[in-house]
PDB file of N, CA and C in Angstrom:
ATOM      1  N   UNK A   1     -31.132 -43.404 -48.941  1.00  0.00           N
ATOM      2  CA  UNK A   1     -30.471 -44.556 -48.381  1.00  0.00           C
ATOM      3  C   UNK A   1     -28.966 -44.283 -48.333  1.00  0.00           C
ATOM      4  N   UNK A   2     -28.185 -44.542 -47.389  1.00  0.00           N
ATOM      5  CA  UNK A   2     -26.852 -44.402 -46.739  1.00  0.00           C
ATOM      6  C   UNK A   2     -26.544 -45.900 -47.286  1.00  0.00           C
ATOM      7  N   UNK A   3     -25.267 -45.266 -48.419  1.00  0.00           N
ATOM      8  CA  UNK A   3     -24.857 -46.938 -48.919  1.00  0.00           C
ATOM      9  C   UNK A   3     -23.501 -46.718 -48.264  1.00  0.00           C
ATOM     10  N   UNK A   4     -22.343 -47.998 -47.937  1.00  0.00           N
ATOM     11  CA  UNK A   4     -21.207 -47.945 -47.453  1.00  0.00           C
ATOM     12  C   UNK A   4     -20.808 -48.906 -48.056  1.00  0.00           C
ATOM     13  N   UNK A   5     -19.759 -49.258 -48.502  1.00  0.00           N
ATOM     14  CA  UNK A   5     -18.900 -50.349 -49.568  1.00  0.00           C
ATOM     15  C   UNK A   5     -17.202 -50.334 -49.425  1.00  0.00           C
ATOM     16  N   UNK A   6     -17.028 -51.450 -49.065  1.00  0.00           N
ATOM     17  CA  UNK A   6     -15.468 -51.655 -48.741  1.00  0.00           C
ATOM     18  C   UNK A   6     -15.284 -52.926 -49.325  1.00  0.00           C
ATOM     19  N   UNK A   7     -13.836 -53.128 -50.097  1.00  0.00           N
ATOM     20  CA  UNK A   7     -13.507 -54.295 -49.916  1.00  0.00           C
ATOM     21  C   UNK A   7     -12.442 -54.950 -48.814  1.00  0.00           C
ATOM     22  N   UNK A   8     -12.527 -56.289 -48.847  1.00  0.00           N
ATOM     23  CA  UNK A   8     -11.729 -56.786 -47.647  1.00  0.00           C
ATOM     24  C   UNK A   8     -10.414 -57.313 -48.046  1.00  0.00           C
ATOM     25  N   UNK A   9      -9.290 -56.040 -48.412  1.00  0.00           N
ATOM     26  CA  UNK A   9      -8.199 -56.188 -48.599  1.00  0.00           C
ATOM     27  C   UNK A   9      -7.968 -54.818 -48.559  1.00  0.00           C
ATOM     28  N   UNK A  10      -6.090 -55.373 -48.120  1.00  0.00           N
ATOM     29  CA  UNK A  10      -5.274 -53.442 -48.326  1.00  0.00           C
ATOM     30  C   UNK A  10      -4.408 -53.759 -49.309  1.00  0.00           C
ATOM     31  N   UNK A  11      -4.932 -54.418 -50.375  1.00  0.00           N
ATOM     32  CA  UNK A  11      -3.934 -54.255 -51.786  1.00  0.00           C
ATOM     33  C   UNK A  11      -4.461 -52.831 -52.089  1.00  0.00           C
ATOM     34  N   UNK A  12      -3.523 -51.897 -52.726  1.00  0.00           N
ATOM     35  CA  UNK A  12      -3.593 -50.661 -53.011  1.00  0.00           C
ATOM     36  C   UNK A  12      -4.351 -50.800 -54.491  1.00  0.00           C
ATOM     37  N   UNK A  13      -4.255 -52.228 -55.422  1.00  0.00           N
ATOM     38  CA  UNK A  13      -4.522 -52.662 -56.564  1.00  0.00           C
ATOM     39  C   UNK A  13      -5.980 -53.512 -56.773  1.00  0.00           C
ATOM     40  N   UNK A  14      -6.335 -53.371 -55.131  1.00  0.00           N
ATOM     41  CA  UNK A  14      -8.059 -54.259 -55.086  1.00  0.00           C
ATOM     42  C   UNK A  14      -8.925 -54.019 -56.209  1.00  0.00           C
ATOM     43  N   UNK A  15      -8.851 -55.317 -56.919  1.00  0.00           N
ATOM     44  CA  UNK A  15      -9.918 -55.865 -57.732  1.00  0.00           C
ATOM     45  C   UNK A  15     -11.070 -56.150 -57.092  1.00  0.00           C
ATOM     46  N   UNK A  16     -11.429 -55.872 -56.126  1.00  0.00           N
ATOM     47  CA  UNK A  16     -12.579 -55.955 -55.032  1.00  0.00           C
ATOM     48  C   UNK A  16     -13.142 -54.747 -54.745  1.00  0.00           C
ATOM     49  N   UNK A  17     -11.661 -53.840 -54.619  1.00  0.00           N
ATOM     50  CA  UNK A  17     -12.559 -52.207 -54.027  1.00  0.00           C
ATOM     51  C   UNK A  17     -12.958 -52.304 -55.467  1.00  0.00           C
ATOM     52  N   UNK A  18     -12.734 -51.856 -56.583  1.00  0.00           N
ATOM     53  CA  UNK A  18     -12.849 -51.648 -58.065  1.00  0.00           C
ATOM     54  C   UNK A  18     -14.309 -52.431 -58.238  1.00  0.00           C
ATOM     55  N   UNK A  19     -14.584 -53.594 -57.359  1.00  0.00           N
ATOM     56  CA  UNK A  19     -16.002 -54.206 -57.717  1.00  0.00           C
ATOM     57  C   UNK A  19     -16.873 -53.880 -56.527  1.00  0.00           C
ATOM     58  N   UNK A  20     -16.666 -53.179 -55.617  1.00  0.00           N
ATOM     59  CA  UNK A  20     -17.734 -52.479 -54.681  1.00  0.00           C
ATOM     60  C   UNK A  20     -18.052 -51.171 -55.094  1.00  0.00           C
ATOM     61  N   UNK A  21     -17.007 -50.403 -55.354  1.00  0.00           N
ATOM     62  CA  UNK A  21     -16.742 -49.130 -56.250  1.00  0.00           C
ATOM     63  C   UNK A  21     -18.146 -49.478 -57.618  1.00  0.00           C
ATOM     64  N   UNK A  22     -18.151 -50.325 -58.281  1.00  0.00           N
ATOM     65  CA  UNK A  22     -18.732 -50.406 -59.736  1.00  0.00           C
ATOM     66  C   UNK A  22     -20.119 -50.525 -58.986  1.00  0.00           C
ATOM     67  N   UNK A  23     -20.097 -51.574 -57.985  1.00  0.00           N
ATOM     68  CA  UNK A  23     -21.531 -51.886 -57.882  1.00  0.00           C
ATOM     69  C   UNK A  23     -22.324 -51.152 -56.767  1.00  0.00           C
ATOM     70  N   UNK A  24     -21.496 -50.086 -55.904  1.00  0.00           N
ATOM     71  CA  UNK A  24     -21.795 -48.975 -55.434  1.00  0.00           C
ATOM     72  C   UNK A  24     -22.714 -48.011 -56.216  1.00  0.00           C
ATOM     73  N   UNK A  25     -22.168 -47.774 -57.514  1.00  0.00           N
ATOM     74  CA  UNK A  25     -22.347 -46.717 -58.222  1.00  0.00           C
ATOM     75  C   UNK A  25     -23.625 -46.948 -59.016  1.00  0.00           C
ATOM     76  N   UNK A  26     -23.744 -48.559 -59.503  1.00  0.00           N
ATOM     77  CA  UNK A  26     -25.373 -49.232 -59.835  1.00  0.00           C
ATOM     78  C   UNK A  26     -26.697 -48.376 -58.806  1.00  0.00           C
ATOM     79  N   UNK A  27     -26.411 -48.329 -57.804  1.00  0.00           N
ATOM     80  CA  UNK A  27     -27.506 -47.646 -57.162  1.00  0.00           C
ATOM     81  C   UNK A  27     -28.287 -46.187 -57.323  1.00  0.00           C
ATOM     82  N   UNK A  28     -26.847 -45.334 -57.776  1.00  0.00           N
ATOM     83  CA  UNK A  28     -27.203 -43.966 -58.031  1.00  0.00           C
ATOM     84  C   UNK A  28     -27.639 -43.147 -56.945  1.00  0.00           C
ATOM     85  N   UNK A  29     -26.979 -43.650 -55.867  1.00  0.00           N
ATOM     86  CA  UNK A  29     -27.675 -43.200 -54.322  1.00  0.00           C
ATOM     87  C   UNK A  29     -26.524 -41.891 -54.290  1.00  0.00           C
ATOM     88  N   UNK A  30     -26.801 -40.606 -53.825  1.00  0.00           N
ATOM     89  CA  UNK A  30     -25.748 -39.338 -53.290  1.00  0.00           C
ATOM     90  C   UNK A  30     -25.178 -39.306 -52.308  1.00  0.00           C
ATOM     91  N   UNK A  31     -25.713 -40.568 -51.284  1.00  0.00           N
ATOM     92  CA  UNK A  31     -24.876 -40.394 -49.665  1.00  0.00           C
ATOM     93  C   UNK A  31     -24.628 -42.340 -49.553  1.00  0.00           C
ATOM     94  N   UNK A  32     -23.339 -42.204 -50.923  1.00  0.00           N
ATOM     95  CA  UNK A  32     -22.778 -43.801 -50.825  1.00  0.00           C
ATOM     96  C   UNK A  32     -21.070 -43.257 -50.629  1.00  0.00           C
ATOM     97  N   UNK A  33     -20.909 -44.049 -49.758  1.00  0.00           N
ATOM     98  CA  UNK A  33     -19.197 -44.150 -49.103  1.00  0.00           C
ATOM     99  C   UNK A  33     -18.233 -45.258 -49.812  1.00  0.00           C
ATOM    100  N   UNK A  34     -17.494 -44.752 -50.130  1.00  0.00           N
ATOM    101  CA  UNK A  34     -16.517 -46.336 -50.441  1.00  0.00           C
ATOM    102  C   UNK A  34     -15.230 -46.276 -49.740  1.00  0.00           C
ATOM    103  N   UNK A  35     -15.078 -47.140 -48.646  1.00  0.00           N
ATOM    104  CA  UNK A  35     -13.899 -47.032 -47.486  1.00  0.00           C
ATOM    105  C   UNK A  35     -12.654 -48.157 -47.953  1.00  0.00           C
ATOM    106  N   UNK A  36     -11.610 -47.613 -47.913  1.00  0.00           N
ATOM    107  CA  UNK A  36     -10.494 -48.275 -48.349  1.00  0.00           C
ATOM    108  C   UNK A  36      -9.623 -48.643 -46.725  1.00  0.00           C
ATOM    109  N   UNK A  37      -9.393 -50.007 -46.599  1.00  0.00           N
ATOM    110  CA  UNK A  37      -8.920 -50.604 -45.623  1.00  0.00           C
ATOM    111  C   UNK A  37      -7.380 -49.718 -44.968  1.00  0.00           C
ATOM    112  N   UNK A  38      -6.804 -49.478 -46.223  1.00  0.00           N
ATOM    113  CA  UNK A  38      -5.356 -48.309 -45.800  1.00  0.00           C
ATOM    114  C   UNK A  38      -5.229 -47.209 -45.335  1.00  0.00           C
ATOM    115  N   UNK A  39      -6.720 -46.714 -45.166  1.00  0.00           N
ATOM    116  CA  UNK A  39      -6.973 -45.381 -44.811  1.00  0.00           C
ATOM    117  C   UNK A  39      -7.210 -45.282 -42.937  1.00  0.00           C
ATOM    118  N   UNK A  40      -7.213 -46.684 -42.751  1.00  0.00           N
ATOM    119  CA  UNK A  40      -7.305 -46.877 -41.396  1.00  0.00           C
ATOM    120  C   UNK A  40      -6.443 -47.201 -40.473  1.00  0.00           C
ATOM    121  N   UNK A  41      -5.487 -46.996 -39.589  1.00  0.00           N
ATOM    122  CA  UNK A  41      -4.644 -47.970 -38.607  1.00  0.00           C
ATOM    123  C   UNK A  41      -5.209 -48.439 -37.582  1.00  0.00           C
ATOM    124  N   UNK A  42      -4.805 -49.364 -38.143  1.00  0.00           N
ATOM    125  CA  UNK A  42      -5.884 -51.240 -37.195  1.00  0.00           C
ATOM    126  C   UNK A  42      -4.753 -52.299 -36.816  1.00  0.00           C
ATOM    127  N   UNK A  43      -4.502 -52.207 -35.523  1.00  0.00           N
ATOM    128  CA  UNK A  43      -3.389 -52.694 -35.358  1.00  0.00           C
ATOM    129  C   UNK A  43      -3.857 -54.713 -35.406  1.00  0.00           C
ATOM    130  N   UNK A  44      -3.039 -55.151 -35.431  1.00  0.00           N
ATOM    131  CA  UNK A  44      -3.467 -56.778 -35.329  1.00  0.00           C
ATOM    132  C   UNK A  44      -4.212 -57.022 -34.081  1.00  0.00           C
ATOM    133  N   UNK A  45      -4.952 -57.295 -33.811  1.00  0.00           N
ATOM    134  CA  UNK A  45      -5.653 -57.426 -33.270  1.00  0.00           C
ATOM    135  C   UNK A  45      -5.541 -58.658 -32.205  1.00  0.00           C
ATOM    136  N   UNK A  46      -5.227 -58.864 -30.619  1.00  0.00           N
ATOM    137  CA  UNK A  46      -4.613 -59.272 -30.178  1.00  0.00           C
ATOM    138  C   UNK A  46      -5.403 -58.746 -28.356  1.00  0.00           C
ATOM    139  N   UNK A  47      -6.384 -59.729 -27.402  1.00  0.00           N
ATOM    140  CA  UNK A  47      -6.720 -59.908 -26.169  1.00  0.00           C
ATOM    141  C   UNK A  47      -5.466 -58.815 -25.140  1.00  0.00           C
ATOM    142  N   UNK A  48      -4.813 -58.781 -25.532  1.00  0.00           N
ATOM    143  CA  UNK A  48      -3.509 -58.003 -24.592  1.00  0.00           C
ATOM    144  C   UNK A  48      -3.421 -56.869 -25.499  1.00  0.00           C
ATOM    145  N   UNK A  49      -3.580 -56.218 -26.528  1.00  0.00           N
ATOM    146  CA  UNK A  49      -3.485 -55.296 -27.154  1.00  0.00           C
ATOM    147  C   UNK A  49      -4.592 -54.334 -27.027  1.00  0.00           C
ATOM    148  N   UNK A  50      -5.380 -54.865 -26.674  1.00  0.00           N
ATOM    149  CA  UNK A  50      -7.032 -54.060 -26.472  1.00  0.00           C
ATOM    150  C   UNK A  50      -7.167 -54.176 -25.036  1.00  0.00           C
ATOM    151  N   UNK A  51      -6.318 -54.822 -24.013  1.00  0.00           N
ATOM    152  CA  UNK A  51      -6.902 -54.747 -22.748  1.00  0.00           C
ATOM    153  C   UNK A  51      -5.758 -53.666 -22.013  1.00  0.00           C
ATOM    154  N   UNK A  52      -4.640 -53.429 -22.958  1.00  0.00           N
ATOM    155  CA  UNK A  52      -3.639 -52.278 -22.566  1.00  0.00           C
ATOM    156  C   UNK A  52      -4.173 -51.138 -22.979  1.00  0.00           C
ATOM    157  N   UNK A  53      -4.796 -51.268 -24.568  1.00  0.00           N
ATOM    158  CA  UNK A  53      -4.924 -49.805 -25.176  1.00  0.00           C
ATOM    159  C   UNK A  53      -6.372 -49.220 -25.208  1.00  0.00           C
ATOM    160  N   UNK A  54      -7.150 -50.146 -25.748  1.00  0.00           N
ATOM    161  CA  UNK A  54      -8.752 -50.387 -25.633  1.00  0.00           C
ATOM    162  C   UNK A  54      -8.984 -50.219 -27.372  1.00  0.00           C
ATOM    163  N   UNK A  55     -10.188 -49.912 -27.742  1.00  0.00           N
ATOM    164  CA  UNK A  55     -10.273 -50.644 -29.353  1.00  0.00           C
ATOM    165  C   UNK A  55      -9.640 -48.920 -29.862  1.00  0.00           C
ATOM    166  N   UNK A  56      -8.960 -49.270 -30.995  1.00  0.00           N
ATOM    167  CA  UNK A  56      -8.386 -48.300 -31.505  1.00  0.00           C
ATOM    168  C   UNK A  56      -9.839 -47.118 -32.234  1.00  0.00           C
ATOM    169  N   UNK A  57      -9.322 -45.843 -32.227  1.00  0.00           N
ATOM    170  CA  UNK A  57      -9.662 -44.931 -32.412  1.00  0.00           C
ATOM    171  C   UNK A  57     -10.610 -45.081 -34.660  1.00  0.00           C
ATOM    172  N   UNK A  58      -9.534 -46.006 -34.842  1.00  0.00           N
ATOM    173  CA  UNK A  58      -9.784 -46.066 -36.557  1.00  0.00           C
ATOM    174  C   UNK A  58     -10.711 -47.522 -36.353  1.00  0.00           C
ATOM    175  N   UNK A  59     -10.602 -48.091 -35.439  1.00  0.00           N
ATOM    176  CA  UNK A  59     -11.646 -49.378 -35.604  1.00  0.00           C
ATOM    177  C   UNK A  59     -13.056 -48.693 -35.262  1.00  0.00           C
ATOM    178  N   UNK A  60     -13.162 -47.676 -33.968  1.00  0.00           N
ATOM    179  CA  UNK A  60     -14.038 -47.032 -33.949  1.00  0.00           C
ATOM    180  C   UNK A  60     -15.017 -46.044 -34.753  1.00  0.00           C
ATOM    181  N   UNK A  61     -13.766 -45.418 -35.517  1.00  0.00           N
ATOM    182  CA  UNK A  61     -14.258 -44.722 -36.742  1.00  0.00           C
ATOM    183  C   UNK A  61     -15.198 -45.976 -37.560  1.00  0.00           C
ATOM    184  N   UNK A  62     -14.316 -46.521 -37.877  1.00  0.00           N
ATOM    185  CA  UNK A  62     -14.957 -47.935 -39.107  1.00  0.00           C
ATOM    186  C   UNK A  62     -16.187 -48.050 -38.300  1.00  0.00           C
ATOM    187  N   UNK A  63     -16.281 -48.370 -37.452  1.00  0.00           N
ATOM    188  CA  UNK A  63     -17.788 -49.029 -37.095  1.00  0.00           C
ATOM    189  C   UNK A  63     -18.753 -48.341 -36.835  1.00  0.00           C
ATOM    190  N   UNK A  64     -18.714 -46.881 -36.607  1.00  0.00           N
ATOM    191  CA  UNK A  64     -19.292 -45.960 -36.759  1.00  0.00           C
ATOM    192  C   UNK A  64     -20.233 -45.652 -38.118  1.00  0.00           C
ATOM    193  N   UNK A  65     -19.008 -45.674 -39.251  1.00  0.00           N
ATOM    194  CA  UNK A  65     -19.220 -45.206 -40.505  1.00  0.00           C
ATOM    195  C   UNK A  65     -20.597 -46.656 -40.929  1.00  0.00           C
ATOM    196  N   UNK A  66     -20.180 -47.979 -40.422  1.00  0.00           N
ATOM    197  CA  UNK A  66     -20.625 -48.948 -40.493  1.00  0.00           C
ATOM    198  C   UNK A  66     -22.562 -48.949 -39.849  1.00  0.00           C
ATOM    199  N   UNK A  67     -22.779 -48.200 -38.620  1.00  0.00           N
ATOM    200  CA  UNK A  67     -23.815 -48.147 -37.655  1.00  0.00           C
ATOM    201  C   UNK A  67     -24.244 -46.979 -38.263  1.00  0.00           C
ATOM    202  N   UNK A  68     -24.090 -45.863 -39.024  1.00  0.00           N
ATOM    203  CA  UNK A  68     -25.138 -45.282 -39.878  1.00  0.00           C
ATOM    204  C   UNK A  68     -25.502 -45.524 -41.601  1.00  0.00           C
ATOM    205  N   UNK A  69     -24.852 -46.504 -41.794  1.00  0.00           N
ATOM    206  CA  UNK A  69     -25.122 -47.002 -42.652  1.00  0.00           C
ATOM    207  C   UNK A  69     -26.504 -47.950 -42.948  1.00  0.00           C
ATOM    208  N   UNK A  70     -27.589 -47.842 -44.177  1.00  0.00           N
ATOM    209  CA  UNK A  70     -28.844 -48.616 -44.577  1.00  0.00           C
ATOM    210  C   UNK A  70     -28.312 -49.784 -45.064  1.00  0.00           C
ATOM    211  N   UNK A  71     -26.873 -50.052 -45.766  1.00  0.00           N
ATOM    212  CA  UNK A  71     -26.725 -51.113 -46.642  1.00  0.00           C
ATOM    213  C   UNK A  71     -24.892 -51.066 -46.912  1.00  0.00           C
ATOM    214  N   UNK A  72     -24.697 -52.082 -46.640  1.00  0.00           N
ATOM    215  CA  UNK A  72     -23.151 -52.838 -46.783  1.00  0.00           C
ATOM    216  C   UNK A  72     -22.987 -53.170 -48.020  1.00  0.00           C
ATOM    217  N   UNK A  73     -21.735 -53.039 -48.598  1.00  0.00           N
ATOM    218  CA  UNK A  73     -21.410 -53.697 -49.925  1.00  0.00           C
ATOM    219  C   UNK A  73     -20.014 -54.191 -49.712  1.00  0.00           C
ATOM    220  N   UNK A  74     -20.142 -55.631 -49.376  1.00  0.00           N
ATOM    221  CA  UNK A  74     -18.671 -55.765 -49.177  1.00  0.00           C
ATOM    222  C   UNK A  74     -18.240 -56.879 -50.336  1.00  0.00           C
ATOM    223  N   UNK A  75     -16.640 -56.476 -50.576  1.00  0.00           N
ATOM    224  CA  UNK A  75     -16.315 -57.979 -51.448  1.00  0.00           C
ATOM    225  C   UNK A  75     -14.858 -58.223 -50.482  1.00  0.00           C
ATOM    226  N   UNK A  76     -15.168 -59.426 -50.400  1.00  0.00           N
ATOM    227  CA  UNK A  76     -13.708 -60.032 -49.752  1.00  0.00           C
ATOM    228  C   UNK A  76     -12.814 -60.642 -51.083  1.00  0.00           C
ATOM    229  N   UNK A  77     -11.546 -60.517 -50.729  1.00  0.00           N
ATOM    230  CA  UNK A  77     -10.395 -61.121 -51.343  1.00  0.00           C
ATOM    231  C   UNK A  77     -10.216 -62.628 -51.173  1.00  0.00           C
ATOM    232  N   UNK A  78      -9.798 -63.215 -51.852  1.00  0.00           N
ATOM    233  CA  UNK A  78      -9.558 -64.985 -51.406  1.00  0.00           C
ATOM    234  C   UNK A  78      -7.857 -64.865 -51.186  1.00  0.00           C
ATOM    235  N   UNK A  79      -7.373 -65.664 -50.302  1.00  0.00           N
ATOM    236  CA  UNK A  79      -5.946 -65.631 -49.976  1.00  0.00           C
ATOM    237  C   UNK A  79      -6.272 -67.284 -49.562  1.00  0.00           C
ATOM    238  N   UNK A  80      -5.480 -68.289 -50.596  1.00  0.00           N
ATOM    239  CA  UNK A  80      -5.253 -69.521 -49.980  1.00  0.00           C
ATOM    240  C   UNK A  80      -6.235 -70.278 -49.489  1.00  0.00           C
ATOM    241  N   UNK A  81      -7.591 -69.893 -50.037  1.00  0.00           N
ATOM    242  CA  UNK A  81      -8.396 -70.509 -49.794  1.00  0.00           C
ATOM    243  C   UNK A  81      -9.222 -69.667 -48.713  1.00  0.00           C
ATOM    244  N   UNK A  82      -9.235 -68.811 -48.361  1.00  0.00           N
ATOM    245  CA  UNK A  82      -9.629 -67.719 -46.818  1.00  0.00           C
ATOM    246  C   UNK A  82      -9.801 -66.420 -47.366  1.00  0.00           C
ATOM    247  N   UNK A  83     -10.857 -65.844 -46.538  1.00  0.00           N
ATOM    248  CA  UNK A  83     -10.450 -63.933 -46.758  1.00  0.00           C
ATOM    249  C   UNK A  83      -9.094 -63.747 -46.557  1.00  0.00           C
ATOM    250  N   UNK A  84      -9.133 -62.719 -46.871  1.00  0.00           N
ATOM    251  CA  UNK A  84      -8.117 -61.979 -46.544  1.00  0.00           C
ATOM    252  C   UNK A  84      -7.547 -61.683 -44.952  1.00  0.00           C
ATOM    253  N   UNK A  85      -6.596 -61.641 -44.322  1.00  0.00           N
ATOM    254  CA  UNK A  85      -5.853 -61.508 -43.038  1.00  0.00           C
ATOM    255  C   UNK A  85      -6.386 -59.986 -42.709  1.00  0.00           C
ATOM    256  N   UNK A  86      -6.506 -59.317 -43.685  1.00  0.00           N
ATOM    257  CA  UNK A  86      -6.707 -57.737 -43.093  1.00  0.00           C
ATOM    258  C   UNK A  86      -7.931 -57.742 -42.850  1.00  0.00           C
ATOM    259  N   UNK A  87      -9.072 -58.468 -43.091  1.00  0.00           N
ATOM    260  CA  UNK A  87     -10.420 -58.295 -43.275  1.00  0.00           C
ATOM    261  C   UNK A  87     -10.843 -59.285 -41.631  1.00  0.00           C
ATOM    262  N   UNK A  88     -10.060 -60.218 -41.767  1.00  0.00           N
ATOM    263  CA  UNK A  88     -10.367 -60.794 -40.648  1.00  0.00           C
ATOM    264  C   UNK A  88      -9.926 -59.864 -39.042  1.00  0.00           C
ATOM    265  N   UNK A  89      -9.065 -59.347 -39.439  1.00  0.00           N
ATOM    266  CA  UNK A  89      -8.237 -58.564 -38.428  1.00  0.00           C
ATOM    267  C   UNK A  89      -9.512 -57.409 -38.379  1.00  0.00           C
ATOM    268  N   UNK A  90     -10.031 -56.638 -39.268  1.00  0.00           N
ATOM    269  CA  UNK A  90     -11.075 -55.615 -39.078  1.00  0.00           C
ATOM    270  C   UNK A  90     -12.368 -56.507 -38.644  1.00  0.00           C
ATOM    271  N   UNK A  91     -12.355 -57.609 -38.880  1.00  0.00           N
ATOM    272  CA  UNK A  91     -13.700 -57.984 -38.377  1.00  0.00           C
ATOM    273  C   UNK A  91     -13.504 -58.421 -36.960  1.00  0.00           C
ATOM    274  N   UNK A  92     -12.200 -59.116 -36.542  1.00  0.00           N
ATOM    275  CA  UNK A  92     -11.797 -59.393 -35.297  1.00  0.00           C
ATOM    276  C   UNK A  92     -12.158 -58.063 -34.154  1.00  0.00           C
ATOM    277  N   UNK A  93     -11.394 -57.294 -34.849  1.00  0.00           N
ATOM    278  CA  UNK A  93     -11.659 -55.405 -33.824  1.00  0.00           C
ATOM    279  C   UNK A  93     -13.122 -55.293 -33.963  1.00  0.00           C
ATOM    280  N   UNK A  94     -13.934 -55.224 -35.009  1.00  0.00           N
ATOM    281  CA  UNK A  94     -15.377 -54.915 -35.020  1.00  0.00           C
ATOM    282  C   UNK A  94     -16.196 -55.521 -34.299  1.00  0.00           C
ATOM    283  N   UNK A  95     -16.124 -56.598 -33.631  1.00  0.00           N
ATOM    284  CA  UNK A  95     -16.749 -58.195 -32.968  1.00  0.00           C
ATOM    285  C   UNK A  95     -16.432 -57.370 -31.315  1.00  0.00           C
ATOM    286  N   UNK A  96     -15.535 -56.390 -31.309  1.00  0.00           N
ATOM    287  CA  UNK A  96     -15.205 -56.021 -29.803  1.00  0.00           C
ATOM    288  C   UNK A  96     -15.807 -54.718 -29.646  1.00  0.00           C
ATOM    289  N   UNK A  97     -16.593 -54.102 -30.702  1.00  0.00           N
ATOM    290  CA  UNK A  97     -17.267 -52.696 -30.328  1.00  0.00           C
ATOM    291  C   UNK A  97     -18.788 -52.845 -29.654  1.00  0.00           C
ATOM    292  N   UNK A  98     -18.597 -52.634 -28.672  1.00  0.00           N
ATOM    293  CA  UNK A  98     -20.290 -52.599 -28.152  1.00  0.00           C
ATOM    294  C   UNK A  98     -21.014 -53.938 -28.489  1.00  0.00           C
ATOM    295  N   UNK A  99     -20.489 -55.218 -28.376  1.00  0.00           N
ATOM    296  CA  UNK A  99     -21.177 -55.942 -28.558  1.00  0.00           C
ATOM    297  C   UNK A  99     -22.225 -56.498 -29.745  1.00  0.00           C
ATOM    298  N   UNK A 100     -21.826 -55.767 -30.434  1.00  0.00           N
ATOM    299  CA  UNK A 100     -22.525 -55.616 -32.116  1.00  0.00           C
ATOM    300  C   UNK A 100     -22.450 -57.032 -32.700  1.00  0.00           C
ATOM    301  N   UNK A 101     -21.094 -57.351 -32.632  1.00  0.00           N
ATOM    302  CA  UNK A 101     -20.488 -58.555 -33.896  1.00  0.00           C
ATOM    303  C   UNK A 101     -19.981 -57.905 -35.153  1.00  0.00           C
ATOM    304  N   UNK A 102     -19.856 -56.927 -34.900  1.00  0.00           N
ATOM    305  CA  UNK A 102     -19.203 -55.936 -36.435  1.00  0.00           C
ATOM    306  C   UNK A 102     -19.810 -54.847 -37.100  1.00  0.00           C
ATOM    307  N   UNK A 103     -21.051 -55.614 -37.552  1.00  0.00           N
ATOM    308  CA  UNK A 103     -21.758 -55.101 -38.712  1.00  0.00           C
ATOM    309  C   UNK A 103     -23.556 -54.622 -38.267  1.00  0.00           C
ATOM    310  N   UNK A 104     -23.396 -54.542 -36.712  1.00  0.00           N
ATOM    311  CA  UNK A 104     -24.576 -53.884 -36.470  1.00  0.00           C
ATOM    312  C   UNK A 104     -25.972 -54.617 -37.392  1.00  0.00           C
ATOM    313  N   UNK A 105     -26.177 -55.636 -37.113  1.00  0.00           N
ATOM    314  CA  UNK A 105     -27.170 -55.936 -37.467  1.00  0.00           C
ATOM    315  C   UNK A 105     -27.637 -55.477 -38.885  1.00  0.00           C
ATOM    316  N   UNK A 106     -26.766 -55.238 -39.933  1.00  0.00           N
ATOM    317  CA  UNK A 106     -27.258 -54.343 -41.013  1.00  0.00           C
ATOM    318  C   UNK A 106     -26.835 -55.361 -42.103  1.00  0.00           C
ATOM    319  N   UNK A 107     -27.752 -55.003 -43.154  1.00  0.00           N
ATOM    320  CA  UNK A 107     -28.081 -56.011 -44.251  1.00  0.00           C
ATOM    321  C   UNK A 107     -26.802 -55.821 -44.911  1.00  0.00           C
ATOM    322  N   UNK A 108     -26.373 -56.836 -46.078  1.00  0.00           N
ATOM    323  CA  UNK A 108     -25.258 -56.691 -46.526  1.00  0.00           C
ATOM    324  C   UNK A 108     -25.137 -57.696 -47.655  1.00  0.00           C
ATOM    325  N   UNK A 109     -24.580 -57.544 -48.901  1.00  0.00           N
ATOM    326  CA  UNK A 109     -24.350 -58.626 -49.740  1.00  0.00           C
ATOM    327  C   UNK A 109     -22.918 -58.087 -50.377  1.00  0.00           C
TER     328      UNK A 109
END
């Protein structure tokens, strides 16, 4: 099984990656990923920004890494009552790849 685990923040200090990271590792699976949001440039995400440039090259990567994946492990951040701005912004770009909605139909907790 192809595990993939991100959390939904680019604090460099995510108490979230640190709890996808832990509960990644519960599985004991050899082909589990843990993707850090900073490792990507994802520009804000913006109808005129994608109809000049088209979906960025690192949103593509992400959703890729996302569409061979068996199983999601995501933890979102709370900001003010909301995810996180960066998570929404990656899910905003992901909602524009091929018609998916992000997460390819793939299970996830």
């Amino acid at each position: 099984m192809k595990i993939t685990a991100f959390a939904g923040s680019n604090s460099k200090a995510s108490i979230n990656k640190r709890l996808v990271t832990y509960t990644a590792s519960l599985f004991n699976q050899p082909d589990t990923t843990v993707l850090d949001l900073n490792d990507f440039d994802i520009p804000l995400y913006g109808i005129d920004t994608e109809l000049e440039n088209g979906i960025p090259n690192d949103v593509l990567k992400f959703s890729n890494v996302l569409k061979e994946s068996d199983l999601l492990i995501i933890s979102l951040a709370e900001h003010n009552g909301a995810y996180a701005t960066a998570f929404k912004n990656l899910f905003d770009w992901l909602s524009r790849v091929d018609g998916t909605k992000g997460f390819h139909n793939k299970l996830y907790f």
